[in-house]
Protein backbone atom coordinates (compact mmCIF):
# COMPACT_ATOMS: atom_id res chain seq x y z
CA UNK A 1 102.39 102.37 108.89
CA UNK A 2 100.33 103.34 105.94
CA UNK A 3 100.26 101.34 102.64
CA UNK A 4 98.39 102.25 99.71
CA UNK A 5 99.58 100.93 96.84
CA UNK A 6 96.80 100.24 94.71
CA UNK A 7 96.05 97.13 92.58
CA UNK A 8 93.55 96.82 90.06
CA UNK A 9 93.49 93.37 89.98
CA UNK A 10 94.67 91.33 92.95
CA UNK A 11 96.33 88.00 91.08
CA UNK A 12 98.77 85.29 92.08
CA UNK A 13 101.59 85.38 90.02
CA UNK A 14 102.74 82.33 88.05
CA UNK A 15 104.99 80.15 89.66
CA UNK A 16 103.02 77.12 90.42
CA UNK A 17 102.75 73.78 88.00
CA UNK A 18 99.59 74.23 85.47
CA UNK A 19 97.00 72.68 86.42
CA UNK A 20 93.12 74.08 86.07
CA UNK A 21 93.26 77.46 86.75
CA UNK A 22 96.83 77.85 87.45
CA UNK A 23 98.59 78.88 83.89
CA UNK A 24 102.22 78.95 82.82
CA UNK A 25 101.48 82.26 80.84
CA UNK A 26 104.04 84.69 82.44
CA UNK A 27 101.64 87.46 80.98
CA UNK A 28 98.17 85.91 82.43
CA UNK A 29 97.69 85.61 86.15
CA UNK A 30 95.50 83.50 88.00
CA UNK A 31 92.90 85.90 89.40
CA UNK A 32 91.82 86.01 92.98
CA UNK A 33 89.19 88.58 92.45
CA UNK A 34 88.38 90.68 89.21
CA UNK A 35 86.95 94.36 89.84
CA UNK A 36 84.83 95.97 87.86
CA UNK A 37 84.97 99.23 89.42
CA UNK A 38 86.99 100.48 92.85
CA UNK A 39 90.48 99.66 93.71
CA UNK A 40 91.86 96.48 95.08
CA UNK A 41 94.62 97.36 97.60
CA UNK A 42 97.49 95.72 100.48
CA UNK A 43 96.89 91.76 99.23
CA UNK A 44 98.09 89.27 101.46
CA UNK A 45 98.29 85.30 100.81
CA UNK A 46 98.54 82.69 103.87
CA UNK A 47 98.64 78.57 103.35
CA UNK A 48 95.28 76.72 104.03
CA UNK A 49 94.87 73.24 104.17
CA UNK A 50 95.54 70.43 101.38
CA UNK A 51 97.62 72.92 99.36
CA UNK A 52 95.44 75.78 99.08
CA UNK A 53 95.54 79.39 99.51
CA UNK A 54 94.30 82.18 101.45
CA UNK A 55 94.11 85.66 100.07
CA UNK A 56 92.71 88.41 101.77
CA UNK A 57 92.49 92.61 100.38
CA UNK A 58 90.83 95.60 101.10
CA UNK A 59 88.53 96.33 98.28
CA UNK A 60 87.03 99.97 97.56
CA UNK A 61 83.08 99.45 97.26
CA UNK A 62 82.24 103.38 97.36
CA UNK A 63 84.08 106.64 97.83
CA UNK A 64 86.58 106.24 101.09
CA UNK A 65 84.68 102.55 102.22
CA UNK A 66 86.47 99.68 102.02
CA UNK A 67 85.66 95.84 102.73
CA UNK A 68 87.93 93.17 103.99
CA UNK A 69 87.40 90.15 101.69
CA UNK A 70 88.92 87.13 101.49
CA UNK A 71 89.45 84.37 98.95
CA UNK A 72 90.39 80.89 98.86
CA UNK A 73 92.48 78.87 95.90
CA UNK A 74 92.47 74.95 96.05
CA UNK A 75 95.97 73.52 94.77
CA UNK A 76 94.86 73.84 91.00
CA UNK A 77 94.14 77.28 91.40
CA UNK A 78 90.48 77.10 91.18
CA UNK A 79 88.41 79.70 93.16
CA UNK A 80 86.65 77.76 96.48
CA UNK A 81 84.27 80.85 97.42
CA UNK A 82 82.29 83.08 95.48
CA UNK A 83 83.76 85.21 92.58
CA UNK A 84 83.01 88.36 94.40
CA UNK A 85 84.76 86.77 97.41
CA UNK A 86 83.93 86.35 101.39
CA UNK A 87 83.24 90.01 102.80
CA UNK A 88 85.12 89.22 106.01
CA UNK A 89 84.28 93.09 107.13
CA UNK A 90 81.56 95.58 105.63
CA UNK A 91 82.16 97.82 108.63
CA UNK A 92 83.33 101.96 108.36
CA UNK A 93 86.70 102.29 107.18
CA UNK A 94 89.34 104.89 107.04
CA UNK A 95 89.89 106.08 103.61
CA UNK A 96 93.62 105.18 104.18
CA UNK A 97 94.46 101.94 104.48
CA UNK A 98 97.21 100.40 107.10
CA UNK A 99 99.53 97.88 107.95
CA UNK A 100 97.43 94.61 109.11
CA UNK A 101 98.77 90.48 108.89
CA UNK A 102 97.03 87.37 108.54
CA UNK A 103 98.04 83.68 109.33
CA UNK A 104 97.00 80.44 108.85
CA UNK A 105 96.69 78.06 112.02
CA UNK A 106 97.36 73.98 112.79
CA UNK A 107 94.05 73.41 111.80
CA UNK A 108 93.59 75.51 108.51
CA UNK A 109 91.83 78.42 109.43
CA UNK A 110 93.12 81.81 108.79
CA UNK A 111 93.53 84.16 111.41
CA UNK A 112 93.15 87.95 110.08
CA UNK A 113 93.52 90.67 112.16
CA UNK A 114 93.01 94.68 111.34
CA UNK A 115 91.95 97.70 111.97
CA UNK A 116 88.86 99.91 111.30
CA UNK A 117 86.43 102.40 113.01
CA UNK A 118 83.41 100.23 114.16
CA UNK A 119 83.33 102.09 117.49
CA UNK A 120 84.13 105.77 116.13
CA UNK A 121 87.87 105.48 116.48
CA UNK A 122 89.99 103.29 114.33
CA UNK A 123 91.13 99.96 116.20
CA UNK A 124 92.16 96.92 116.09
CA UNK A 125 89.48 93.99 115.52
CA UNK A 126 90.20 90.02 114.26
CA UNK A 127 88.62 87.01 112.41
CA UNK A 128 89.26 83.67 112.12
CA UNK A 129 87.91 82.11 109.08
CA UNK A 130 87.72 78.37 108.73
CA UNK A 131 88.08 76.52 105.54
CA UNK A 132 84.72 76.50 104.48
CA UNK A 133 84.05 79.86 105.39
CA UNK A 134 82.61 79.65 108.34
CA UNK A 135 83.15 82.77 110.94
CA UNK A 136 84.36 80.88 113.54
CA UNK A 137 85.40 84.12 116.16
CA UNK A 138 81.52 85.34 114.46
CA UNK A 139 79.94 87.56 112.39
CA UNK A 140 81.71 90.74 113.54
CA UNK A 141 84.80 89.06 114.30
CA UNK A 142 86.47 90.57 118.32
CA UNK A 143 87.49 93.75 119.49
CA UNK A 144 90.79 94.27 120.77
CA UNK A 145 90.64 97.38 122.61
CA UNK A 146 93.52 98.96 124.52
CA UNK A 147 92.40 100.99 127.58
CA UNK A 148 92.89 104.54 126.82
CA UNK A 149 94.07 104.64 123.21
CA UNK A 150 93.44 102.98 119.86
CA UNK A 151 95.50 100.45 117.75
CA UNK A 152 97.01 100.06 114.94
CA UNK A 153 99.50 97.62 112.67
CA UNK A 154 98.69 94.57 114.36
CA UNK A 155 100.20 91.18 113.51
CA UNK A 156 99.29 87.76 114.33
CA UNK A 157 100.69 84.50 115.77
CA UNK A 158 98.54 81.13 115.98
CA UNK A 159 100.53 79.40 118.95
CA UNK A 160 101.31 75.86 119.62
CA UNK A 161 98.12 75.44 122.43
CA UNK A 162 95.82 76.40 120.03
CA UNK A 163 95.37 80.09 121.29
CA UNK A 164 96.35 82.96 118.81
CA UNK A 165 98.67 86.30 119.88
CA UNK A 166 97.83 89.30 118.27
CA UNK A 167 100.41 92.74 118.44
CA UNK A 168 100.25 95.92 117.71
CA UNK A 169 101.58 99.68 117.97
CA UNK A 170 99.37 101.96 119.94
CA UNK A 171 98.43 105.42 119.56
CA UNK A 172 99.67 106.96 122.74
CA UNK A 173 102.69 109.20 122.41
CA UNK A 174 105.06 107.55 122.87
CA UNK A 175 103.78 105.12 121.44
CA UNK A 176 103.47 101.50 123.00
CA UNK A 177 103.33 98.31 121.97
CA UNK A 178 99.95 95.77 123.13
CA UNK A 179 99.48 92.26 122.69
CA UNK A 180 96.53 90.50 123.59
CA UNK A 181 96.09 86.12 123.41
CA UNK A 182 92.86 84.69 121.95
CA UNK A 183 91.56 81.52 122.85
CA UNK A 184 90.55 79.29 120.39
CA UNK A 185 86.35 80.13 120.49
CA UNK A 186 87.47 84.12 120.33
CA UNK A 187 87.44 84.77 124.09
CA UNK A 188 89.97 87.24 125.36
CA UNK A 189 92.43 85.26 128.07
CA UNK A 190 93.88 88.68 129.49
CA UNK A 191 91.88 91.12 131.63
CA UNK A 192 93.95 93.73 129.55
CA UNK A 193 96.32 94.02 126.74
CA UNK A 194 99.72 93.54 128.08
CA UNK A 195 101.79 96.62 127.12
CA UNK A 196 105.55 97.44 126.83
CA UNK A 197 106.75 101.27 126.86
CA UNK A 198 110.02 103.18 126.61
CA UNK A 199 110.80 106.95 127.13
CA UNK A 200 110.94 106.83 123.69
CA UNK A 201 108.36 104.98 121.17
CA UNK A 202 107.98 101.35 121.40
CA UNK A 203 106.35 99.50 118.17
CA UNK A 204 106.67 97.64 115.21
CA UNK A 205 106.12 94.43 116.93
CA UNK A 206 106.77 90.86 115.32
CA UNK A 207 105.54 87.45 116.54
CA UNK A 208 107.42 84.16 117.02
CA UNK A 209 105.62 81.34 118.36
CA UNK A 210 107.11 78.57 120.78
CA UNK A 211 106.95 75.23 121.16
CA UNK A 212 105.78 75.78 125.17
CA UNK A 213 102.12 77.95 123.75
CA UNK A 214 104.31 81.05 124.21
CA UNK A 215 105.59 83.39 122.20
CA UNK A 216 108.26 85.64 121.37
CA UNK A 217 107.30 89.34 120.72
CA UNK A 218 110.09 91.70 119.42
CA UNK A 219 109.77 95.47 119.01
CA UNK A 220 112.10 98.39 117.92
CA UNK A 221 112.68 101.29 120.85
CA UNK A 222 113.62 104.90 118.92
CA UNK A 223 116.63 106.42 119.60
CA UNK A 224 116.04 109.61 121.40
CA UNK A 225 115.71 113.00 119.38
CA UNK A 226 113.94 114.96 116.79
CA UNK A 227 112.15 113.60 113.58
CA UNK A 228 112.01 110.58 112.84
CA UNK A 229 115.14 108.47 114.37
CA UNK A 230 116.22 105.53 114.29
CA UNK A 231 115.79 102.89 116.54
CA UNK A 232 117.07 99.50 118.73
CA UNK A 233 115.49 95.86 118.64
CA UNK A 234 114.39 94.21 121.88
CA UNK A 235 113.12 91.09 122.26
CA UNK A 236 111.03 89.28 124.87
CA UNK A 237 109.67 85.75 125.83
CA UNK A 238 106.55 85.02 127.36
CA UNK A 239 104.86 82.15 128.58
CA UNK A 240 101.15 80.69 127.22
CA UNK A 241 99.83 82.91 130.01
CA UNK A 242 101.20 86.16 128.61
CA UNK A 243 103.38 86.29 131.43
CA UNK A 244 107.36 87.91 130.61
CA UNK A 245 109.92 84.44 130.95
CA UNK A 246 112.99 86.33 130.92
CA UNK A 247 114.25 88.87 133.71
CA UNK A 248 114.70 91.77 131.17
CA UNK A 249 113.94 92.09 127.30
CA UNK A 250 116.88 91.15 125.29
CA UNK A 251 119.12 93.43 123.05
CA UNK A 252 118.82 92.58 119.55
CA UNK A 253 121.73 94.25 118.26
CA UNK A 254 123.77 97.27 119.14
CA UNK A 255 123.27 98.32 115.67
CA UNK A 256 120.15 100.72 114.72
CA UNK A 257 117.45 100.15 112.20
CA UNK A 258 115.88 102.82 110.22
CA UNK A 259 112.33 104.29 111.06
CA UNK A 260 111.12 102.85 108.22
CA UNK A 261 112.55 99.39 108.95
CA UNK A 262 110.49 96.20 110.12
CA UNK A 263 112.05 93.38 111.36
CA UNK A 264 110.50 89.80 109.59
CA UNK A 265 112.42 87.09 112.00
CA UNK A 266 112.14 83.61 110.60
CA UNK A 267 111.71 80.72 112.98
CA UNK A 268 114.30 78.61 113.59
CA UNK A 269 112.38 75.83 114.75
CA UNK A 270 113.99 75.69 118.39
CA UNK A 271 111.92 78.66 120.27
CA UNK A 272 114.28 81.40 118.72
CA UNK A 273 114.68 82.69 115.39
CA UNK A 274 116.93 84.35 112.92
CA UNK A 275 116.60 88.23 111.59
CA UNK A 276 118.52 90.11 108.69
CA UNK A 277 118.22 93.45 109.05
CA UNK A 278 119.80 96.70 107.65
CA UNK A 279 121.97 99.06 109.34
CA UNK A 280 124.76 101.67 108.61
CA UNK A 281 127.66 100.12 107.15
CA UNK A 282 130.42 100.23 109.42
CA UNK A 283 133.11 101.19 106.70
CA UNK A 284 130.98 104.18 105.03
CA UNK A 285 128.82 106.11 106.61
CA UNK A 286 127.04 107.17 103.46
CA UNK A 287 125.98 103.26 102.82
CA UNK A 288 123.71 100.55 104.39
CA UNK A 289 124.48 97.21 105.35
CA UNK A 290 123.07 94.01 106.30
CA UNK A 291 123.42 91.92 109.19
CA UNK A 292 121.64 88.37 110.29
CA UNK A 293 121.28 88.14 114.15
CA UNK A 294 120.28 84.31 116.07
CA UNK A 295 117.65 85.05 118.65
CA UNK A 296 118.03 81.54 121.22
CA UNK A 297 115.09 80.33 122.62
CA UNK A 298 117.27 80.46 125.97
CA UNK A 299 117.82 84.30 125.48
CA UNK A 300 121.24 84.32 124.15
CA UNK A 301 123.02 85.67 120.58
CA UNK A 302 125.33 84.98 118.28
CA UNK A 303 126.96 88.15 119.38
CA UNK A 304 126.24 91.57 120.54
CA UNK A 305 126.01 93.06 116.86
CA UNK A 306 124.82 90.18 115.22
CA UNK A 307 127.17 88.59 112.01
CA UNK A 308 127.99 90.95 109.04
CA UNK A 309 127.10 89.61 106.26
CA UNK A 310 129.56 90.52 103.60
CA UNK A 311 133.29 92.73 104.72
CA UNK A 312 134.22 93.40 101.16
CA UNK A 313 134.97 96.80 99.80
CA UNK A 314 132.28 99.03 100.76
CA UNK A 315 128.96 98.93 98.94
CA UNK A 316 125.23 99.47 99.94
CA UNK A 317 123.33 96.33 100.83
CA UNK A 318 119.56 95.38 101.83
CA UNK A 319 118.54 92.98 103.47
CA UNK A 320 115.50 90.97 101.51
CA UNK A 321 114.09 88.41 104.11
């Protein structure tokens, strides 16, 4: 769940017609935020309205504290908030730095949602900035506590109603997967996190909104054993409520995913979605291969495995989405 990877400046690359602060120079990028000193690490860019673009980071003010800031680009590139950014989150960090997701809603507010160690433990907490940069969930964002445990890893869905989903792994063993649905002030609609456990752990959660204010939440189950195993993709619908719509979670695929695998299902704009995904190629086991699976809004698949994407002579393949 960790990533690290440092960046001394956080940039958007080129890409984008010239205009004002956007250049053409494949060698020159556009820069979100310049730092003098500290390290600029785990970037993540989001639409906004009118053609701009959210950018949010975790920036290294002092020895192990880091801030959440954020950063918005109008469509010519040119910087809408300070230079030094919005400090979305001043409060005590870990000195490592984890998996977290941010999305922009109907209305053009990003939704950001993390985790750090306000209350002693490290969990998971979320803002929603509007346009302007006004704190609309306030000053210190929400807590999303899970009963008994902590969080981590979360992701984020603004749904059709208005209300936002939030995800993510927690730190019981096995682990289990929590989701919680915001309302649109910040007020927490369920008593409790919803959770979803296995005899094994149950995590990596993804997000697909539906047209109905529900969502679709799928997770990967690990295979029984010792180390680090791989693992099977479920899937479940629920309703605006947070309530479960089908009977039983769905089977992604019969094939396994890696540990280090996680999913990214793309909408297919009819309350399902489609996933790539890499798994052992059927023709050698020393090679990986990629399928694309078709998640129905109505709970049904393509097929049990999911389509392979290319039969020719055996080769390693990864899937990019």
């Amino acid at each position: 769940m960790k990533r690290t990877v440092p960046f001394l400046v956080l940039a958007m690359a080129a890409g984008i017609n010239a205009q004002a602060q956007w250049t053409t120079d494949l060698t020159t990028n556009t820069y979100m935020r310049q730092a003098s000193t500290g390290d600029i690490n785990t970037p993540l860019v989001a639409d906004g309205p009118d053609g701009s673009t959210y950018s949010c980071w975790f920036e290294n003010v002092s020895t192990g504290m880091y801030q959440l800031r954020m950063q918005r680009l109008d469509d010519a590139g040119n910087r809408m908030w300070p230079d030094t950014a919005l400090v979305v989150s001043s409060h005590p960090q870990n000195s490592a730095i984890f998996r977290y997701d941010m999305k922009s809603d109907a209305d053009g507010n990003a939704v950001v949602a993390f985790q750090d160690q306000r209350t002693g433990s490290l969990d998971i907490v979320a803002y929603k900035i509007a346009p302007d940069g006004t704190f609309l969930w306030g000053p210190d964002g929400i807590e999303l506590p899970t009963p008994g445990t902590t969080g981590l890893a979360p992701v984020v869905a603004p749904l059709s109603n208005g209300n936002t989903a939030i995800a993510w792994n927690t730190n019981n063993s096995p682990t289990q997967t929590a989701f919680q649905i915001v309302g649109p002030t910040g007020t927490l609609l369920l008593a409790n996190p919803m959770t979803i456990s296995a005899t094994t752990a149950a995590g990596r959660p993804t997000l697909t909104a539906t047209s109905d204010g529900g969502f679709l939440l799928q997770y990967v189950v690990s295979n029984p054993g010792f180390g680090i195993p791989p693992g099977l993709m479920y899937v479940q619908r629920y309703s605006a409520t947070g309530s479960a719509v089908w009977a039983n979670a769905l089977q992604v695929s019969s094939k396994v995913v890696a540990f280090f695998y996680f999913p990214r299902p793309i909408p297919d704009g009819h309350d399902g979605f489609y996933l790539a995904y890499n798994t052992g190629n059927p023709d050698n086991a020393s090679f990986t291969d990629v399928y694309v699976q078709h998640v129905r809004g109505n709970g049904t698949l393509w097929s049990t495995d999911g389509t392979r994407v290319d039969t020719r002579n055996p080769e390693g393949y990864f899937a990019m989405m």
